[in-house]
N, C-alpha and C. Protein backbone atom coordinates (compact mmCIF):
# COMPACT_ATOMS: atom_id res chain seq x y z
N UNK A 1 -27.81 -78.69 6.55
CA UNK A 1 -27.66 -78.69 5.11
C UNK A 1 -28.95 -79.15 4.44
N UNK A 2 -29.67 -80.28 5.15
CA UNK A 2 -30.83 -80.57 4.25
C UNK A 2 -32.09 -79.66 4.29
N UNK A 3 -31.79 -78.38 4.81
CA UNK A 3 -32.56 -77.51 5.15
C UNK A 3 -32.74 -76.45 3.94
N UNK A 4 -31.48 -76.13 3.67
CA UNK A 4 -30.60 -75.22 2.75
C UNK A 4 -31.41 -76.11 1.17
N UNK A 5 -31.48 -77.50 1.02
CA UNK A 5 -31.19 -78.17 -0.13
C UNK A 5 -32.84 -78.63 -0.21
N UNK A 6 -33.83 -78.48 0.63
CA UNK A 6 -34.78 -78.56 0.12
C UNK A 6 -35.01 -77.46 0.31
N UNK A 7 -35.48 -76.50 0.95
CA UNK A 7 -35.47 -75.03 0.55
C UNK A 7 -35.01 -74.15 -1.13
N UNK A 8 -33.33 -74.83 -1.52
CA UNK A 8 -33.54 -74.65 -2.89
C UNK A 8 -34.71 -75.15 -3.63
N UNK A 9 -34.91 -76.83 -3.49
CA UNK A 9 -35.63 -77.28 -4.41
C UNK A 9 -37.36 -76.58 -4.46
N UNK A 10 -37.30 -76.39 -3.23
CA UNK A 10 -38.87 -75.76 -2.89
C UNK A 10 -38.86 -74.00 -3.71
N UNK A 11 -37.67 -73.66 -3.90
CA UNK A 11 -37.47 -72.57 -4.55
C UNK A 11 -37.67 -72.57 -6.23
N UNK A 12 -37.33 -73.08 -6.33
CA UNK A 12 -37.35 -74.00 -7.92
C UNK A 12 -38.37 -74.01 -8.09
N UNK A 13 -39.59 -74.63 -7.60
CA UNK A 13 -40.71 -74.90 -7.82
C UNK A 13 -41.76 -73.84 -7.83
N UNK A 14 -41.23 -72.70 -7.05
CA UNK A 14 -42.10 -71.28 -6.54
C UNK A 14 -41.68 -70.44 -8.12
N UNK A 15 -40.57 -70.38 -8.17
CA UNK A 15 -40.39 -69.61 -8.75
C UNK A 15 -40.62 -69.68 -10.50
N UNK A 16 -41.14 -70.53 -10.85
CA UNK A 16 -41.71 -70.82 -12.06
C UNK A 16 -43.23 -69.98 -12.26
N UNK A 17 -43.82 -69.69 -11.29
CA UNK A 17 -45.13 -69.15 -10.56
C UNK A 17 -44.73 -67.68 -11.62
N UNK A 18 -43.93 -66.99 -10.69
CA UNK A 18 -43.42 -65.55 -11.34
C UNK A 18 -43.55 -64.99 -12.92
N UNK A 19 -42.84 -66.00 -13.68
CA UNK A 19 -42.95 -66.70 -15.27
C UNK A 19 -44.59 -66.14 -15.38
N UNK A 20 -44.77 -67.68 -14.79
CA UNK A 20 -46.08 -67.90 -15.35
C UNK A 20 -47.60 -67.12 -15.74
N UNK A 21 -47.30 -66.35 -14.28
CA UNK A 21 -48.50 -65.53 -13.51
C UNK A 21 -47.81 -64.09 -14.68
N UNK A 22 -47.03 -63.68 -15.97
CA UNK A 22 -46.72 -62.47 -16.33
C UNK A 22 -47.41 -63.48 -17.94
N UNK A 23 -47.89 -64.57 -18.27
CA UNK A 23 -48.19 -65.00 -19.40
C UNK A 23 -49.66 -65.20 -19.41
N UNK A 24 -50.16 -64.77 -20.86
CA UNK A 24 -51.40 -64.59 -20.96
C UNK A 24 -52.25 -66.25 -20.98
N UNK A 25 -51.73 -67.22 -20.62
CA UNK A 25 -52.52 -68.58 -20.48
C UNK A 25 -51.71 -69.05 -19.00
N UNK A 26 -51.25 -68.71 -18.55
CA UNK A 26 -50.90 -68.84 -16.84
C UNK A 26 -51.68 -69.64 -16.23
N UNK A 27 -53.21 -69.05 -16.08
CA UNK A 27 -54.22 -69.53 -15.26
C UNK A 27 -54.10 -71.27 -15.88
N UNK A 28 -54.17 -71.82 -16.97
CA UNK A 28 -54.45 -72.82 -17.32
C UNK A 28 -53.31 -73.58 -17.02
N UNK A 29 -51.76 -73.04 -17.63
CA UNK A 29 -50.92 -73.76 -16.83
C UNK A 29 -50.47 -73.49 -15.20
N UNK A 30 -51.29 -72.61 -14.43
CA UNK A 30 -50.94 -73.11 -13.02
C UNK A 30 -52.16 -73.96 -12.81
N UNK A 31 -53.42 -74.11 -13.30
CA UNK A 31 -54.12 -75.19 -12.57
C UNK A 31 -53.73 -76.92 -12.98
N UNK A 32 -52.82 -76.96 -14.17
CA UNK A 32 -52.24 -78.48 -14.36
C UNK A 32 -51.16 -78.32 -13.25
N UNK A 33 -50.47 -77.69 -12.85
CA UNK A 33 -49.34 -77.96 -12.24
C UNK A 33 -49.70 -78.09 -10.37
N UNK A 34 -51.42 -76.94 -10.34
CA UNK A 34 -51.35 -77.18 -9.20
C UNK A 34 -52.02 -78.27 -8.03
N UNK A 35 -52.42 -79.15 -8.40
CA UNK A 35 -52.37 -80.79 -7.40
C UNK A 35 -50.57 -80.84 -6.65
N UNK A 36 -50.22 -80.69 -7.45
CA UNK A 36 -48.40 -81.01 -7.09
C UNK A 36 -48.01 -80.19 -6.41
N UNK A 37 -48.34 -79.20 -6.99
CA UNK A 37 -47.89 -77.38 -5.79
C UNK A 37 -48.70 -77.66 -5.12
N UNK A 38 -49.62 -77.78 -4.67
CA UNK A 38 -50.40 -77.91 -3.45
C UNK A 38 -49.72 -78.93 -2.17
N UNK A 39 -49.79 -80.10 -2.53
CA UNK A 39 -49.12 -80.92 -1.57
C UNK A 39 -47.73 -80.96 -1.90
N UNK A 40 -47.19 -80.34 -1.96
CA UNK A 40 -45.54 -80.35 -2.44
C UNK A 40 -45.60 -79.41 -1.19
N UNK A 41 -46.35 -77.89 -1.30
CA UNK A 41 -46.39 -76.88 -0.36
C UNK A 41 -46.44 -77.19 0.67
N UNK A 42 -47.90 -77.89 0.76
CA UNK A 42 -48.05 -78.49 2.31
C UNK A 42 -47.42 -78.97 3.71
N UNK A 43 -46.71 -79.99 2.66
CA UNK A 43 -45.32 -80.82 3.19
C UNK A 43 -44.13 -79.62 3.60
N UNK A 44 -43.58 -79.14 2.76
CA UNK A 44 -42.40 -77.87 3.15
C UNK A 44 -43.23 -77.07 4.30
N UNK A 45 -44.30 -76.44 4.24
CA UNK A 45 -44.83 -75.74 5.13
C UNK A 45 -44.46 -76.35 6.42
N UNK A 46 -45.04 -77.60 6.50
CA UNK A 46 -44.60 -77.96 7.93
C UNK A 46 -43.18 -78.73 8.17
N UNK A 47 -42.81 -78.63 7.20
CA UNK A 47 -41.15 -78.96 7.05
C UNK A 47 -40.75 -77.66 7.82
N UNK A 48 -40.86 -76.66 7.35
CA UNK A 48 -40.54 -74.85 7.79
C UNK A 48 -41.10 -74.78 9.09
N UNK A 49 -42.20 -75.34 9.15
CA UNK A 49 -42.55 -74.76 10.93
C UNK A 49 -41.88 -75.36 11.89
N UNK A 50 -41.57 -76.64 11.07
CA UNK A 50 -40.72 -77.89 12.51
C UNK A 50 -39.37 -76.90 12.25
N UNK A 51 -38.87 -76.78 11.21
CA UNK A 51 -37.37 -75.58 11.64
C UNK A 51 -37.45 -74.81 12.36
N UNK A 52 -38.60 -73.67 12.14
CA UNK A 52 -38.90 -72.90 13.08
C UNK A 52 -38.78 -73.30 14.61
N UNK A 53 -39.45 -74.59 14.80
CA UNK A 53 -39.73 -74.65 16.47
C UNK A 53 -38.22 -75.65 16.66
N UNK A 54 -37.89 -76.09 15.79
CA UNK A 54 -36.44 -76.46 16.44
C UNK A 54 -35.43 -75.21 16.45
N UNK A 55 -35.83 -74.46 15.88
CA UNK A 55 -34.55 -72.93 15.97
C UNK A 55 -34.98 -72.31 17.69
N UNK A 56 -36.36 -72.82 17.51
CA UNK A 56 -36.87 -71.95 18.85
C UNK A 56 -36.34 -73.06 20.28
N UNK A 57 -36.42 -73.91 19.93
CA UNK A 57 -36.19 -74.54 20.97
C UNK A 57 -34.10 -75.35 21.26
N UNK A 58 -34.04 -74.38 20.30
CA UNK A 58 -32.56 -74.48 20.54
C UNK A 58 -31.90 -73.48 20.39
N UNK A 59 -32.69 -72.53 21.04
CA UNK A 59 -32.01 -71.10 21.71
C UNK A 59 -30.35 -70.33 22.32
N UNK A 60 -30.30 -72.14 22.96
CA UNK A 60 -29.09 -71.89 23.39
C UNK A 60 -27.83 -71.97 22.12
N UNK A 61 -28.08 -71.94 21.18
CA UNK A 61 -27.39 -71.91 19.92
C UNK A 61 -26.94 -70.41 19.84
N UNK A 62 -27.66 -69.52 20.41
CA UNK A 62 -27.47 -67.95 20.22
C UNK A 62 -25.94 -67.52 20.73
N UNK A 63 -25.84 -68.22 22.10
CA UNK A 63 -24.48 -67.95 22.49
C UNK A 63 -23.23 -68.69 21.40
N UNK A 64 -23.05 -70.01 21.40
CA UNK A 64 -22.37 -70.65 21.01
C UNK A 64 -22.39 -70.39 19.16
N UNK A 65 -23.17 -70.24 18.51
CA UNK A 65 -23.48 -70.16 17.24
C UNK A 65 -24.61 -69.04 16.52
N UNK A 66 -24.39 -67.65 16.84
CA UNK A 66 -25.33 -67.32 16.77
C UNK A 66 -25.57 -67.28 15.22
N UNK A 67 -24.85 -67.00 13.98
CA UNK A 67 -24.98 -66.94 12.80
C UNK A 67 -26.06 -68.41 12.38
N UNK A 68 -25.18 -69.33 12.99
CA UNK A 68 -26.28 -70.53 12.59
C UNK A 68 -27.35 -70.74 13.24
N UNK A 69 -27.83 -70.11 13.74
CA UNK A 69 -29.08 -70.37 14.69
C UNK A 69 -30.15 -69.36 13.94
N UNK A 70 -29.47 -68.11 13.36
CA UNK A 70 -29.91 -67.02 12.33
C UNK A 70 -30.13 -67.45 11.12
N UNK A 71 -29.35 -67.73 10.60
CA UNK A 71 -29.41 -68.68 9.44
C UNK A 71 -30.85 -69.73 9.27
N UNK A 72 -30.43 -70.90 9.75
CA UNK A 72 -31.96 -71.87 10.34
C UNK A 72 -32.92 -71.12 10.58
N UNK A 73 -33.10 -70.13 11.55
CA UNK A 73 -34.46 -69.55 11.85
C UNK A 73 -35.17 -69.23 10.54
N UNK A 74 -34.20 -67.99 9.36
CA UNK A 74 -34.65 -67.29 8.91
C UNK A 74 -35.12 -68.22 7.60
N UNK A 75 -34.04 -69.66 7.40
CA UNK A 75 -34.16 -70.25 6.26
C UNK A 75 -35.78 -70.98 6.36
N UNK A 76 -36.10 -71.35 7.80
CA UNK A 76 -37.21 -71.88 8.30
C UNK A 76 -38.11 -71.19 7.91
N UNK A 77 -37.79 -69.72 8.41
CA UNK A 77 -39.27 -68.78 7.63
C UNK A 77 -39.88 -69.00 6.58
N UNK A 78 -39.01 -68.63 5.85
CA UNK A 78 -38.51 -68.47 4.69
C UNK A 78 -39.29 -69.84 3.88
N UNK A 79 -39.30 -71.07 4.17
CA UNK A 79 -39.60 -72.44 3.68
C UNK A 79 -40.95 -72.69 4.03
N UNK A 80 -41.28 -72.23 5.05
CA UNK A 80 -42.69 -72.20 5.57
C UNK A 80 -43.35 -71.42 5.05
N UNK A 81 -43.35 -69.78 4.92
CA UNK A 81 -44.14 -69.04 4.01
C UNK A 81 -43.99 -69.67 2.60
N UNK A 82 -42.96 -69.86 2.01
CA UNK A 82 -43.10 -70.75 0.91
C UNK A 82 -44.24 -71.78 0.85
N UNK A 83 -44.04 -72.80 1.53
CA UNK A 83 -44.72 -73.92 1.49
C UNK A 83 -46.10 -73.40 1.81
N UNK A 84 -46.65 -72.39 2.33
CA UNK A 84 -47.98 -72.04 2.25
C UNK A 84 -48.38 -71.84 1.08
N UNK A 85 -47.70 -70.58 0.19
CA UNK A 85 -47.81 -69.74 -0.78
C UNK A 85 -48.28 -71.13 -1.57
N UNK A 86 -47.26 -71.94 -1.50
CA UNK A 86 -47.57 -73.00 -2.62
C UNK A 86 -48.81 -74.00 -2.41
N UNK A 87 -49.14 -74.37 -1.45
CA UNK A 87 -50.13 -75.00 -0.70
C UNK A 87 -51.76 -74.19 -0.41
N UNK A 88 -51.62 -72.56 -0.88
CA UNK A 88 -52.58 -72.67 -0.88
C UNK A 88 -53.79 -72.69 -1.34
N UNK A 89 -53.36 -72.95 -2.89
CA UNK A 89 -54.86 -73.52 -3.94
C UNK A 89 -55.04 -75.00 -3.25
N UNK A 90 -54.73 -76.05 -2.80
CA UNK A 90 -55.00 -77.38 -2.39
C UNK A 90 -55.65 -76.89 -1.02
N UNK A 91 -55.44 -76.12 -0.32
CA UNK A 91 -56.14 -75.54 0.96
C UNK A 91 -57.35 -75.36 0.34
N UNK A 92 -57.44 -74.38 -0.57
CA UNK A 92 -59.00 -73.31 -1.15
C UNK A 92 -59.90 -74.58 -1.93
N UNK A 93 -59.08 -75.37 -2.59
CA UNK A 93 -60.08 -76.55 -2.83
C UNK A 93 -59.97 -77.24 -1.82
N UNK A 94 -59.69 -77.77 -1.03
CA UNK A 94 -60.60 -78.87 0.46
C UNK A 94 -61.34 -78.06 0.93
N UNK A 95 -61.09 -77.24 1.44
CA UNK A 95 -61.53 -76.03 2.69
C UNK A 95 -62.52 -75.74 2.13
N UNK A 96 -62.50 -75.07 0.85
CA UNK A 96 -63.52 -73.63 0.53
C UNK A 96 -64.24 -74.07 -0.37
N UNK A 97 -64.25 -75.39 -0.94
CA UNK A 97 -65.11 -75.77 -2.04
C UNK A 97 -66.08 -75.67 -2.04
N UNK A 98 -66.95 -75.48 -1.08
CA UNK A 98 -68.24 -75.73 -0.36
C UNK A 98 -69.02 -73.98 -0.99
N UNK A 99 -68.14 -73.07 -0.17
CA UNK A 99 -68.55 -71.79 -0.32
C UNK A 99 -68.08 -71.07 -1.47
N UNK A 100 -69.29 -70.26 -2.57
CA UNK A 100 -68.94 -69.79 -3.05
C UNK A 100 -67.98 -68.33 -3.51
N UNK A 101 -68.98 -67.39 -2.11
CA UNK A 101 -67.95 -66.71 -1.56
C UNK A 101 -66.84 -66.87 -1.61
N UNK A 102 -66.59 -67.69 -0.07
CA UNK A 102 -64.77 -67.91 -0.03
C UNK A 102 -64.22 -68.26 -1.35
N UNK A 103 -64.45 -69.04 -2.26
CA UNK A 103 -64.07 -69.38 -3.10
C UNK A 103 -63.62 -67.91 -4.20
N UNK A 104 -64.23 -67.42 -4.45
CA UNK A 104 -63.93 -65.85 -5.25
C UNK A 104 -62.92 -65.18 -4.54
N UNK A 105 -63.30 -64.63 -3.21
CA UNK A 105 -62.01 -64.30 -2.79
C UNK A 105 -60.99 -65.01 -2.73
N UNK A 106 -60.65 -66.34 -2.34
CA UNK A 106 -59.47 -66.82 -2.57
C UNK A 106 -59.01 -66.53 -3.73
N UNK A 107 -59.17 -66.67 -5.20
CA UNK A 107 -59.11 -66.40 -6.34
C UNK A 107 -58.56 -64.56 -6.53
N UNK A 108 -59.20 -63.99 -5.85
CA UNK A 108 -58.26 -63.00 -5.80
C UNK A 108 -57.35 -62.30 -4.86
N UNK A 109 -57.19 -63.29 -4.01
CA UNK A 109 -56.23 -63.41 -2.62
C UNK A 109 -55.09 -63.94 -3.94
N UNK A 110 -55.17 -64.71 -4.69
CA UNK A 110 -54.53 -65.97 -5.26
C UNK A 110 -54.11 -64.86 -6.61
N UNK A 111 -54.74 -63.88 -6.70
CA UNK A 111 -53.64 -63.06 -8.00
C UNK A 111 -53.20 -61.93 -7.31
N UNK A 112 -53.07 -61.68 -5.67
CA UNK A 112 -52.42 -60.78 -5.52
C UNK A 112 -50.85 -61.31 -5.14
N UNK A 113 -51.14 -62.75 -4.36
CA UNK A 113 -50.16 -63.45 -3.92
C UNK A 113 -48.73 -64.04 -5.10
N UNK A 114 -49.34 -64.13 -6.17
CA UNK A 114 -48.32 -64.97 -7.00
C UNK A 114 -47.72 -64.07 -7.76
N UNK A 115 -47.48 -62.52 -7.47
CA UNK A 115 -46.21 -62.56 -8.18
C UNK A 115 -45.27 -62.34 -6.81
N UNK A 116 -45.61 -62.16 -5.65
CA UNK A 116 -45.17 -62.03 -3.88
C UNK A 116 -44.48 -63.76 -4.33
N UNK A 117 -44.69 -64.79 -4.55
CA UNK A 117 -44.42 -66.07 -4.47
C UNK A 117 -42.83 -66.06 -5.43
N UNK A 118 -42.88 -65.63 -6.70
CA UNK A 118 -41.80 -65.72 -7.44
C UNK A 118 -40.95 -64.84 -6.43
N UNK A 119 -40.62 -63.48 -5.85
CA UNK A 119 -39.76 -62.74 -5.40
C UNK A 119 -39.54 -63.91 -4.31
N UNK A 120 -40.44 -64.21 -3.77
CA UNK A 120 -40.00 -65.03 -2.13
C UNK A 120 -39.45 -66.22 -2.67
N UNK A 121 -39.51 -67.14 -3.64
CA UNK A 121 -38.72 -68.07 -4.38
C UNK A 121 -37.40 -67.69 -4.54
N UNK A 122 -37.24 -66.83 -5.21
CA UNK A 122 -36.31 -65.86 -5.59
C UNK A 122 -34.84 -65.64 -4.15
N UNK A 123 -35.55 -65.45 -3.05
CA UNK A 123 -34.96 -65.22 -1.79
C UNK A 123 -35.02 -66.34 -1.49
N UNK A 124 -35.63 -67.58 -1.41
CA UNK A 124 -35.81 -68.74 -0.82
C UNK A 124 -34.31 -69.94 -1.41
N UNK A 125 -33.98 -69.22 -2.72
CA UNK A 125 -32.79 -69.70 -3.89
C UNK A 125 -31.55 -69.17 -3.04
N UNK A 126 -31.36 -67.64 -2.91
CA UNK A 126 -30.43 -67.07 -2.03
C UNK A 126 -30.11 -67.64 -0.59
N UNK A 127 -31.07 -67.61 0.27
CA UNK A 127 -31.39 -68.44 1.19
C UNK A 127 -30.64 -69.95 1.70
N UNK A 128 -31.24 -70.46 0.95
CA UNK A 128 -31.47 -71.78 0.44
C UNK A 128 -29.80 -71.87 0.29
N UNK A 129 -29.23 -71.29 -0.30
CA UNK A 129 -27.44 -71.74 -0.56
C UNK A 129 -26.71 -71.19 0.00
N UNK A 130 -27.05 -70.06 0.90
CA UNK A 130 -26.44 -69.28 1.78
C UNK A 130 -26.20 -70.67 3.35
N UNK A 131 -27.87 -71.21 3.77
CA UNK A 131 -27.49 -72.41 4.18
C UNK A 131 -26.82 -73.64 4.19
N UNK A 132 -26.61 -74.11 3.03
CA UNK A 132 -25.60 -75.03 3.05
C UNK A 132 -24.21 -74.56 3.38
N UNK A 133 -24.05 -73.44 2.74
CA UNK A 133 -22.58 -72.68 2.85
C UNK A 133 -22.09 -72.98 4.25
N UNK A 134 -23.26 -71.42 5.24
CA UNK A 134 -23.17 -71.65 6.48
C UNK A 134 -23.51 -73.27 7.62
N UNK A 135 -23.85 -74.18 6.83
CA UNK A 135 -23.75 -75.36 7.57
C UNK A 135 -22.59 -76.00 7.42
N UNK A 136 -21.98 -76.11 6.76
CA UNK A 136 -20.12 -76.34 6.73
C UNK A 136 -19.14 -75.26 7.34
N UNK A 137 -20.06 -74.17 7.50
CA UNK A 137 -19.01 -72.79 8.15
C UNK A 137 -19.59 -72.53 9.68
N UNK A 138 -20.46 -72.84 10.18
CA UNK A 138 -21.07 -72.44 11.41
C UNK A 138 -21.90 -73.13 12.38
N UNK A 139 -22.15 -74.48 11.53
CA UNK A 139 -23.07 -75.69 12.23
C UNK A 139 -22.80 -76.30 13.73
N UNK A 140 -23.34 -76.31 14.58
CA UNK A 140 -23.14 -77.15 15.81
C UNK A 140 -23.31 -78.31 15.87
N UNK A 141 -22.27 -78.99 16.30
CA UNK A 141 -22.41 -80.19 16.23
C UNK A 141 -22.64 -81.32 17.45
């Protein structure tokens, strides 16, 4: 369930992006908001990968539970590509500050990606409550 329930909240947060990135001052309000999206992302990202490798390493869930083992995997994806998407202007400033290059392309890596971020928010919301559901309907205990 707490998978399902930060996954919403991490959805919440993506999906304001969508909004934003269709308004003609966007750029200005995603760079106040993004310090927070950055390490907000970060954190879920590897929140999502540890799901991932616990879905993977509890395989044997396939027999006994396979819906919930489907569920987790996909919600894991799902939270992890998130948590990148969101994480990665705080990446492009540590990483790439240096180069000016990298720096331009990220910038337009970074307007092809954000309206991809609102739809995957979007699914991450669906997702996201489809898990809790299925963790009271299918969870191993």
């Amino acid at each position: 369930m707490i998978y399902g329930i930060t996954l919403i909240l991490l959805s919440i947060i993506a999906v304001p992006s969508l909004i934003l990135s269709k308004k003609p001052n966007a750029k200005e309000l995603l760079e106040k908001v993004e310090p927070y999206q950055g390490w907000i992302g970060i954190i879920f990202c590897f929140w999502g990968i540890w799901g991932i490798v616990s879905a993977v390493l509890n395989m044997g869930w396939i027999a006994s539970a396979p819906i919930w083992w489907a569920t987790l995997a996909a919600g894991s994806l799902v939270e992890a590509c998130l948590g990148f998407l969101l994480g990665f202007p705080l990446i492009n400033k540590l990483f790439l500050s240096e180069s000016v290059k990298a720096r331009e392309k990220a910038v337009r890596i970074r307007e092809k990606v954000a309206p991809k971020q609102g739809a995957l928010g979007i699914l991450g919301l669906i997702v996201g409550a489809w898990m809790i559901i299925a963790s009271f309907l299918y969870a191993v205990a």
